[in-house]
PDB file of N, CA and C in Angstrom:
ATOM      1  N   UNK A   1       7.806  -5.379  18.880  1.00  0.00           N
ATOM      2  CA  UNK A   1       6.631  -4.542  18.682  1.00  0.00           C
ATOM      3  C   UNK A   1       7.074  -3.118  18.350  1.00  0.00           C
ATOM      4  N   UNK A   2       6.740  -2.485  17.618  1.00  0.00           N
ATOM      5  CA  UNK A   2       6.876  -0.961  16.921  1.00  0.00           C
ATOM      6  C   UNK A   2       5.823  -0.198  17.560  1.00  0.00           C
ATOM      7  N   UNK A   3       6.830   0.552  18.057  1.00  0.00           N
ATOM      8  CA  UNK A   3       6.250   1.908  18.940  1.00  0.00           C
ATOM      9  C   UNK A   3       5.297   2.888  18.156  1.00  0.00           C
ATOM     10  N   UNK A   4       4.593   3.719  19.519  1.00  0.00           N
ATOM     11  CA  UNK A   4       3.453   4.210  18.312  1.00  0.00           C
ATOM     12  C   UNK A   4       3.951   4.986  17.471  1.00  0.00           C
ATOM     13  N   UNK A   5       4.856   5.789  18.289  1.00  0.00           N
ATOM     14  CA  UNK A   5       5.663   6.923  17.685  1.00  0.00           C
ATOM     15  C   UNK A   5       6.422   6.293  15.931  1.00  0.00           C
ATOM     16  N   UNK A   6       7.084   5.337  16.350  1.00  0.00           N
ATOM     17  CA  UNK A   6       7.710   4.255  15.353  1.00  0.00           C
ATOM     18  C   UNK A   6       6.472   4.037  13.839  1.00  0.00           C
ATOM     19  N   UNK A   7       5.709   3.510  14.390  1.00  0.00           N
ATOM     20  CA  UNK A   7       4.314   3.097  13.676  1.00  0.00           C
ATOM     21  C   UNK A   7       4.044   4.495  12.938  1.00  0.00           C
ATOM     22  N   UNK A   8       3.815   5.932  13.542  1.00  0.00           N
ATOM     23  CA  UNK A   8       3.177   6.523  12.935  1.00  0.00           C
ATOM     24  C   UNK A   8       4.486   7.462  11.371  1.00  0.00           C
ATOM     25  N   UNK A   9       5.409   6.929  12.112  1.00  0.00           N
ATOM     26  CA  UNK A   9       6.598   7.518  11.084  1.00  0.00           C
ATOM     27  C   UNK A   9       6.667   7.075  10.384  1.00  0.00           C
ATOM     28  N   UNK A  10       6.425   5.147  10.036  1.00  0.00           N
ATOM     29  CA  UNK A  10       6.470   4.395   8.988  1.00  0.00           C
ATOM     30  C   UNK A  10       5.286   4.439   8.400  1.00  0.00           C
ATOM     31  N   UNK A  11       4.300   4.932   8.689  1.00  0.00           N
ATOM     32  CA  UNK A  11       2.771   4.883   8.268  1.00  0.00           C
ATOM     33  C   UNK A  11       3.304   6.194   7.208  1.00  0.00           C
ATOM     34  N   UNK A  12       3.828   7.625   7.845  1.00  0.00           N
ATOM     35  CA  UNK A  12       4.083   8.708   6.880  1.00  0.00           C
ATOM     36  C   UNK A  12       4.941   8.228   5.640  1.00  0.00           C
ATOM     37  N   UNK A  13       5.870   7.356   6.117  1.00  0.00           N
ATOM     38  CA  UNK A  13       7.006   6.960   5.039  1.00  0.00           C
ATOM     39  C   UNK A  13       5.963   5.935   4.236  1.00  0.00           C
ATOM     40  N   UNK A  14       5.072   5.691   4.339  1.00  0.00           N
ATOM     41  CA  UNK A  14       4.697   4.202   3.194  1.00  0.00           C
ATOM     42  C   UNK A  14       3.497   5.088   2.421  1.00  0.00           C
ATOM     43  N   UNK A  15       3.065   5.917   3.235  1.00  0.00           N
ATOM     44  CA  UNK A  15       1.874   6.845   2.271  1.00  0.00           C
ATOM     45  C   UNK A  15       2.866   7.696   1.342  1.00  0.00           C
ATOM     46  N   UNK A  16       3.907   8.271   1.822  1.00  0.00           N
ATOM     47  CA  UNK A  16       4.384   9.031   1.083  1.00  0.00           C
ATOM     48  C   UNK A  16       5.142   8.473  -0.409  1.00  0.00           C
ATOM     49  N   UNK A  17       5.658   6.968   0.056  1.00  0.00           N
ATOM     50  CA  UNK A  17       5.942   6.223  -1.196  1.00  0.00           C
ATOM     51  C   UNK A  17       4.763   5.941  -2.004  1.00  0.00           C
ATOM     52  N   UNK A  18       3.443   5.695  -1.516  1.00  0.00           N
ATOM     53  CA  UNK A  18       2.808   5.306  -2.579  1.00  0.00           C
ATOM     54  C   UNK A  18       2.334   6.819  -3.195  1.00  0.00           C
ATOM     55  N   UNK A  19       2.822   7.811  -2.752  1.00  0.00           N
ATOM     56  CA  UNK A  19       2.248   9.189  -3.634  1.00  0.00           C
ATOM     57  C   UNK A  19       2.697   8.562  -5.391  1.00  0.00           C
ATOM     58  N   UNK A  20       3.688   7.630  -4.791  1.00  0.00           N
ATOM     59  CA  UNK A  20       4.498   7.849  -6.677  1.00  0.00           C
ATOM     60  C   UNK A  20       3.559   6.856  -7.663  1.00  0.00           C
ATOM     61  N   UNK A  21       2.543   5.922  -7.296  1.00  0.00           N
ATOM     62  CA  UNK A  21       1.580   5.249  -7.695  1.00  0.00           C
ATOM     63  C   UNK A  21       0.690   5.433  -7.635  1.00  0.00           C
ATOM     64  N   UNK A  22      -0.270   6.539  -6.741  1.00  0.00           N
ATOM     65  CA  UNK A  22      -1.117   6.971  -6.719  1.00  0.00           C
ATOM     66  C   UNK A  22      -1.420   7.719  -7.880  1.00  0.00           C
ATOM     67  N   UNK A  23      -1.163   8.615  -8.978  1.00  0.00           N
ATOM     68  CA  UNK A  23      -1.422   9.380 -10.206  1.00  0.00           C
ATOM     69  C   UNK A  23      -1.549   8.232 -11.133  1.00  0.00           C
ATOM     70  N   UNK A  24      -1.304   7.083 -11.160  1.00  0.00           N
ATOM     71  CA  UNK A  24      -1.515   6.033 -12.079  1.00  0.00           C
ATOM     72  C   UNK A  24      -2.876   5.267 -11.838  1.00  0.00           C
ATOM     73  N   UNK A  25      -3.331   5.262 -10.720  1.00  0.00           N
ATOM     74  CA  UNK A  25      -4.200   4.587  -9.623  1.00  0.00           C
ATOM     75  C   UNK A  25      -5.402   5.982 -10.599  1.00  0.00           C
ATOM     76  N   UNK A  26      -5.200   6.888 -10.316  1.00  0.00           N
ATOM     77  CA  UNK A  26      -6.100   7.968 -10.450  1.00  0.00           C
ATOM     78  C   UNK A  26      -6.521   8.377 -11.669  1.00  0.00           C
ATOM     79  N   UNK A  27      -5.892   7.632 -12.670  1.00  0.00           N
ATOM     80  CA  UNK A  27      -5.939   7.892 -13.998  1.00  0.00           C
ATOM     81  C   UNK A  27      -7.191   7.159 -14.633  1.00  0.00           C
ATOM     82  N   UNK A  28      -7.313   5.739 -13.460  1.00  0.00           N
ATOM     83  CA  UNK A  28      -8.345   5.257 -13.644  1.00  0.00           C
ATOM     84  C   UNK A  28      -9.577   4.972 -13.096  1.00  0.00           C
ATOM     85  N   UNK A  29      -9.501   6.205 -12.192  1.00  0.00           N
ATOM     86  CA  UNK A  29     -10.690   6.013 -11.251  1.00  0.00           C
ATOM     87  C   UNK A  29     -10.602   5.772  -9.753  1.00  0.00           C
ATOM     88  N   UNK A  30      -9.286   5.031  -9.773  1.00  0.00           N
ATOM     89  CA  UNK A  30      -8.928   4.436  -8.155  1.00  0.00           C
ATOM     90  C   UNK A  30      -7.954   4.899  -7.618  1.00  0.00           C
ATOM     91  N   UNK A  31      -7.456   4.393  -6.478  1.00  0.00           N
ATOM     92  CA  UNK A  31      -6.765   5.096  -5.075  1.00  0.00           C
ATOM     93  C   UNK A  31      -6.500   3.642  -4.238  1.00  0.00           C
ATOM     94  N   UNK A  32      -5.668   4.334  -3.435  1.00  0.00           N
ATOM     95  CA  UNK A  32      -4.995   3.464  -2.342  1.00  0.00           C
ATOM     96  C   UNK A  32      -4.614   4.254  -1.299  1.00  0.00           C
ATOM     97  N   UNK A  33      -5.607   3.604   0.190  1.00  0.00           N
ATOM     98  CA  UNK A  33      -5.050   3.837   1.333  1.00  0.00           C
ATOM     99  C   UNK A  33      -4.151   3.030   2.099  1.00  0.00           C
ATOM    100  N   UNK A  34      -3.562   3.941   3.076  1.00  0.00           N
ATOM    101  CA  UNK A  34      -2.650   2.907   3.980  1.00  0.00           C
ATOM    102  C   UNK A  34      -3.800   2.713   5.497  1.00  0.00           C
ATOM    103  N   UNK A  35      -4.212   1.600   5.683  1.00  0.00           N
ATOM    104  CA  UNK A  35      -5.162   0.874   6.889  1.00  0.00           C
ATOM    105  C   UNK A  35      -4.472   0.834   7.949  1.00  0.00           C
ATOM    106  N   UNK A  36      -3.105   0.157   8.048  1.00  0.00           N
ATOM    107  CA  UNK A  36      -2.254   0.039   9.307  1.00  0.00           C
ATOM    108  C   UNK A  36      -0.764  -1.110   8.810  1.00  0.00           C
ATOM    109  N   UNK A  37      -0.143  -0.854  10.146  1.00  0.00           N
ATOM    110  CA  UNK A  37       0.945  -2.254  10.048  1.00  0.00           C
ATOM    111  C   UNK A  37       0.972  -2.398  11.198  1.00  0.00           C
ATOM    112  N   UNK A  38       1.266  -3.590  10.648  1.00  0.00           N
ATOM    113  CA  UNK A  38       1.315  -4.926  11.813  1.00  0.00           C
ATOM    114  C   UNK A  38       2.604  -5.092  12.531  1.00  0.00           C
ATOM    115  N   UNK A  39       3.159  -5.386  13.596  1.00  0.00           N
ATOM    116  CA  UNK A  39       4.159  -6.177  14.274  1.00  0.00           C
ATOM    117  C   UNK A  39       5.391  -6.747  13.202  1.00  0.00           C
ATOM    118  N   UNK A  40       4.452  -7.658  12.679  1.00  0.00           N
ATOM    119  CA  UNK A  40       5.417  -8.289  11.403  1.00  0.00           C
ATOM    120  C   UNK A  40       6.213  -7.970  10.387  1.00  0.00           C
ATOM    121  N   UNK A  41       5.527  -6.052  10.195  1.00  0.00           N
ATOM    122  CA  UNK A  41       6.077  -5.258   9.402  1.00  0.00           C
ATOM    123  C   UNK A  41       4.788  -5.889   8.072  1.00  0.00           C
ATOM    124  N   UNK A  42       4.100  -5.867   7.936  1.00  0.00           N
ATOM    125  CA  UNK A  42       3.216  -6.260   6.747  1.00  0.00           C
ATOM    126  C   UNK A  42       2.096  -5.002   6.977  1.00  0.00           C
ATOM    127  N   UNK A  43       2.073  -4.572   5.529  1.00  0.00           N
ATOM    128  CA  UNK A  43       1.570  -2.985   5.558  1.00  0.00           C
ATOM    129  C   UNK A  43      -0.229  -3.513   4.929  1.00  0.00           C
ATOM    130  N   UNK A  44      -1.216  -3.227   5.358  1.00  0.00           N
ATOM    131  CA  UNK A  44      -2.679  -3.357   5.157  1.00  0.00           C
ATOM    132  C   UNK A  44      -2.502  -1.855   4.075  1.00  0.00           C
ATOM    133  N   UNK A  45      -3.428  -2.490   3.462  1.00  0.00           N
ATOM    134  CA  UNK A  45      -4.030  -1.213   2.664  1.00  0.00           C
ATOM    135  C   UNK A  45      -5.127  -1.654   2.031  1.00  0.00           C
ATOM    136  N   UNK A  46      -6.054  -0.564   1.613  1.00  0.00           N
ATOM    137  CA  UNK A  46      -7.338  -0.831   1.118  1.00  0.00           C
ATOM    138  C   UNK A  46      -7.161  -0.023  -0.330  1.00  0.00           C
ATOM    139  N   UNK A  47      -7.491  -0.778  -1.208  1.00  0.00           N
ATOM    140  CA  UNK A  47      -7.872   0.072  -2.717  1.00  0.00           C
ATOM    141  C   UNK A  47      -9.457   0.627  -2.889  1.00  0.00           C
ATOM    142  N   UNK A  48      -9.459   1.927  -3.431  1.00  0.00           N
ATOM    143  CA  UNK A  48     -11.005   2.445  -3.727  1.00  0.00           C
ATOM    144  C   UNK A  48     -11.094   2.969  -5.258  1.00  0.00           C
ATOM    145  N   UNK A  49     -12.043   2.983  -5.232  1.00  0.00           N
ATOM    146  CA  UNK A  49     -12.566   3.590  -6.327  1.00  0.00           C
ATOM    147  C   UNK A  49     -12.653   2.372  -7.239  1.00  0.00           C
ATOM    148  N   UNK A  50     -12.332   2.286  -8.088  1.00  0.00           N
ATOM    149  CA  UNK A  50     -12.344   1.492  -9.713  1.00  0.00           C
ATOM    150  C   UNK A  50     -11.086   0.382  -8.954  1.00  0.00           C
ATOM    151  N   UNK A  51     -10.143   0.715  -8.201  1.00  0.00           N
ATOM    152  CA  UNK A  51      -9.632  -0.262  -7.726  1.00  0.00           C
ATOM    153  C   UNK A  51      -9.844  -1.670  -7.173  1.00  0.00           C
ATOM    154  N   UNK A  52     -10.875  -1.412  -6.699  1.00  0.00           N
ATOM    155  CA  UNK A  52     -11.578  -2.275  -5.694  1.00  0.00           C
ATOM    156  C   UNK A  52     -11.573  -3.570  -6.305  1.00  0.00           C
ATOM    157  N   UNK A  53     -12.309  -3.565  -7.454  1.00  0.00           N
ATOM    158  CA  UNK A  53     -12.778  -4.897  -8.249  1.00  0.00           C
ATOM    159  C   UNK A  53     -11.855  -4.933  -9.754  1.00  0.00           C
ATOM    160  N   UNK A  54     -10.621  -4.315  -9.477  1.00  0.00           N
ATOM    161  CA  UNK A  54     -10.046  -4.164 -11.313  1.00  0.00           C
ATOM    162  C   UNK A  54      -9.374  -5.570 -10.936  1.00  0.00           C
ATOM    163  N   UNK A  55      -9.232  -6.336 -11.591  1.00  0.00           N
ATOM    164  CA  UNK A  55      -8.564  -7.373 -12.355  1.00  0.00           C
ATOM    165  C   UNK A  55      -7.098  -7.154 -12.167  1.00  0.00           C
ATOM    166  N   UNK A  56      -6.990  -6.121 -12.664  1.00  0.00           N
ATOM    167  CA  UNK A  56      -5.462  -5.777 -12.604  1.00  0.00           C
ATOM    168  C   UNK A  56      -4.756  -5.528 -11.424  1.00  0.00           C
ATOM    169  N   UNK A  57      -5.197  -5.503 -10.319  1.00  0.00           N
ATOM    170  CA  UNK A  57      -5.173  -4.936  -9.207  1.00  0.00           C
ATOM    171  C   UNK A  57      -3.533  -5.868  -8.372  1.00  0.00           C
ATOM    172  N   UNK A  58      -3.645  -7.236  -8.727  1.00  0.00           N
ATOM    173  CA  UNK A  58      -2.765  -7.798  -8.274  1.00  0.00           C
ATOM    174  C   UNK A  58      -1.492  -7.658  -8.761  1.00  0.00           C
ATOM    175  N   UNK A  59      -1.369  -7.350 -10.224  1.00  0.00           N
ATOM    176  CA  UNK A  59      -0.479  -7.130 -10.603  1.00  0.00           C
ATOM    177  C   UNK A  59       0.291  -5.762 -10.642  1.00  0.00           C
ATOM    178  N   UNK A  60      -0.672  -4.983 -10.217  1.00  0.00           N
ATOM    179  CA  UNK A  60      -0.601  -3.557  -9.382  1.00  0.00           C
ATOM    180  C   UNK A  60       0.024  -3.353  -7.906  1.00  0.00           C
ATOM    181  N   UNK A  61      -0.252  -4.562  -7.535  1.00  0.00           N
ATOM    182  CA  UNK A  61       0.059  -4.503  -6.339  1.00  0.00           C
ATOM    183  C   UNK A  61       1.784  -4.833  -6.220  1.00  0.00           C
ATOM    184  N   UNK A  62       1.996  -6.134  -6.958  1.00  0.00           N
ATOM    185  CA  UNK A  62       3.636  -6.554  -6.896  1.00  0.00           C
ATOM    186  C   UNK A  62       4.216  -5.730  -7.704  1.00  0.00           C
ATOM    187  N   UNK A  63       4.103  -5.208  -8.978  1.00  0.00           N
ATOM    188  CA  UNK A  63       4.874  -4.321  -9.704  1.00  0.00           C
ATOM    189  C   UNK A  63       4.766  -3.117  -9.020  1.00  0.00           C
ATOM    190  N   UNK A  64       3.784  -2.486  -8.659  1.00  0.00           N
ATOM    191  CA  UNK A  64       4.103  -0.743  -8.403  1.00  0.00           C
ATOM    192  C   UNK A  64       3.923  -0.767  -7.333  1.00  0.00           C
ATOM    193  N   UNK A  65       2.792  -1.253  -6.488  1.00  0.00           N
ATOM    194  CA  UNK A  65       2.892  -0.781  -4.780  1.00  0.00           C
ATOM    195  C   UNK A  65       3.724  -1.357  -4.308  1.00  0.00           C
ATOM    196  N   UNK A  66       4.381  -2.427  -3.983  1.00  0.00           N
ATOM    197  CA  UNK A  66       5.205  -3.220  -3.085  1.00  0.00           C
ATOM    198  C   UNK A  66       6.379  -2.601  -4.007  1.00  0.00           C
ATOM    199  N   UNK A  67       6.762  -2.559  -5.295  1.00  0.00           N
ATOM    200  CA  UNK A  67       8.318  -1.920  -5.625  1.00  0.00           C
ATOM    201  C   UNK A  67       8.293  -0.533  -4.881  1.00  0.00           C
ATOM    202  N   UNK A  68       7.507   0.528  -4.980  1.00  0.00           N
ATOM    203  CA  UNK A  68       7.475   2.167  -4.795  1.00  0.00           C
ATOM    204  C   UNK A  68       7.552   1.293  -3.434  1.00  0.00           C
ATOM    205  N   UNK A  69       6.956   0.978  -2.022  1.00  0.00           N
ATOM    206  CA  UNK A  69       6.998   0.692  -1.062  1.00  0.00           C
ATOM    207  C   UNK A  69       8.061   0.356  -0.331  1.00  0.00           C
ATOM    208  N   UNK A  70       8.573  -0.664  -0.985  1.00  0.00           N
ATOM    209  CA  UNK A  70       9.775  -1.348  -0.563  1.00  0.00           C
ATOM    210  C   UNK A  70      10.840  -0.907  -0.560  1.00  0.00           C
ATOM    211  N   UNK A  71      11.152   0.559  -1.948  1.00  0.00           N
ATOM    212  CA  UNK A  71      12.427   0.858  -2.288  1.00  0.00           C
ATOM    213  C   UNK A  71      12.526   2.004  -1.365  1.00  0.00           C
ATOM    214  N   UNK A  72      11.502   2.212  -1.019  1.00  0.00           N
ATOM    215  CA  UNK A  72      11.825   3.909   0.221  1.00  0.00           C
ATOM    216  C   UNK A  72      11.529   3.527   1.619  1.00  0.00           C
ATOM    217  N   UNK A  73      10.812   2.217   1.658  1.00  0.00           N
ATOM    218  CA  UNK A  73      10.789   1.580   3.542  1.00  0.00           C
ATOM    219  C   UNK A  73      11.018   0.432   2.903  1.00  0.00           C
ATOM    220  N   UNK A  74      12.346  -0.172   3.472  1.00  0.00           N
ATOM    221  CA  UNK A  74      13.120  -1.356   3.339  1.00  0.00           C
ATOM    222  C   UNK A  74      12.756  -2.325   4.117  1.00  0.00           C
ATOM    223  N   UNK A  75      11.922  -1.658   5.218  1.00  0.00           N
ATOM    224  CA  UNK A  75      11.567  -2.637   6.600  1.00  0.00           C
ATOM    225  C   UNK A  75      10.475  -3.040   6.453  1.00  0.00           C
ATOM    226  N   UNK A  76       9.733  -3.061   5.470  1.00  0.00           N
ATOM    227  CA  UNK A  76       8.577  -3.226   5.413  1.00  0.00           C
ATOM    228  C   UNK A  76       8.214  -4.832   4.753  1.00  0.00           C
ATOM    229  N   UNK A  77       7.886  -5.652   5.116  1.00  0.00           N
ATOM    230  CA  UNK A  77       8.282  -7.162   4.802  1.00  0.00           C
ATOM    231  C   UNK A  77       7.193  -7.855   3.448  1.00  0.00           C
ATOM    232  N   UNK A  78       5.759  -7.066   3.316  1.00  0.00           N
ATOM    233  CA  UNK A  78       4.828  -7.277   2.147  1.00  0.00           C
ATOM    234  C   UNK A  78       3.717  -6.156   2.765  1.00  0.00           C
ATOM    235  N   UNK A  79       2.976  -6.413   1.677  1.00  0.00           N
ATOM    236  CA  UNK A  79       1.560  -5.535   1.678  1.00  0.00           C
ATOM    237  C   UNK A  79       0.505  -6.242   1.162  1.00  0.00           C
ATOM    238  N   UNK A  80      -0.429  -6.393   1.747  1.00  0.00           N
ATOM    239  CA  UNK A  80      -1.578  -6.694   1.513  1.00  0.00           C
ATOM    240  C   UNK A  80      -3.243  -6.170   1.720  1.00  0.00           C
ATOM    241  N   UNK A  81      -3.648  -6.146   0.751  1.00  0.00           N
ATOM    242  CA  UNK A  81      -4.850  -5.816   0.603  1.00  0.00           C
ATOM    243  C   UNK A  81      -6.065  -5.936   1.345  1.00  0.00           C
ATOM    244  N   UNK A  82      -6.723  -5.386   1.925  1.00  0.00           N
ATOM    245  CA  UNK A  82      -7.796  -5.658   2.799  1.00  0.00           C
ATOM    246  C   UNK A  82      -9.390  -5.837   2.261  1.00  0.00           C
ATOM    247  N   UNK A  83      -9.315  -5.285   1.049  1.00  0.00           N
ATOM    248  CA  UNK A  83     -10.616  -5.579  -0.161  1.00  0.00           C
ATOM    249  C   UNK A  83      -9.610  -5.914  -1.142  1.00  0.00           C
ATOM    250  N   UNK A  84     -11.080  -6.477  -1.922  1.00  0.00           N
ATOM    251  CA  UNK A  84     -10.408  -6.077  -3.756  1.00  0.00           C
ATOM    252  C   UNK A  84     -10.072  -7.599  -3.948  1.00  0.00           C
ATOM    253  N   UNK A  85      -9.319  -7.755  -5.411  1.00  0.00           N
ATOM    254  CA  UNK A  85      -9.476  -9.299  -5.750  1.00  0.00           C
ATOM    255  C   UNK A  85      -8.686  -9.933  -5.319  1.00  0.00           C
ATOM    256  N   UNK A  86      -7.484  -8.886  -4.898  1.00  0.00           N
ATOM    257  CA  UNK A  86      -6.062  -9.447  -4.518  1.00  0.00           C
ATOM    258  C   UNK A  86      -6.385  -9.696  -2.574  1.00  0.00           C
ATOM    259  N   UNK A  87      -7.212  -9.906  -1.913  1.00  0.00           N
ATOM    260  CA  UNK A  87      -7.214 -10.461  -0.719  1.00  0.00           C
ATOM    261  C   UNK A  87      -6.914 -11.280  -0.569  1.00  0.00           C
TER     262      UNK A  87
END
């Protein structure tokens, strides 16, 4: 189990990686929050805006959020979506 202290450092480290996908996200209307992580290391996040319902969203998700994610928190095991098509 990951401490809160633990939790809230990896929460800064996974928002701060997706800063680098977020201006692409925004270009079209949408955004991405970080919701929480789990035990398992599996990062929740919610997409807004134009995100929510884009089509593209899944393929958004394995190419740019989980690469930007993964390459700056290594510990982080997947990400998944809490709305949107990719649930």
């Amino acid at each position: 189990m990951v401490s809160a202290t633990d939790k809230e450092l990896l929460l800064q480290r996974i928002d701060k990686a997706l800063d680098e996908v977020r201006p692409h996200l925004m270009v079209d209307g949408g955004n991405i929050e970080v919701v929480d992580i789990l035990d398992d290391m599996t990062v929740l996040v919610r997409w807004t805006g134009n995100c929510v319902n884009c089509s593209m969203s899944i393929m958004t998700m394995k190419a740019g959020v989980e690469q930007a994610v993964k390459a700056q928190v290594p510990e982080v095991s997947q990400i998944e979506a809490i709305n949107g098509l990719n649930k």
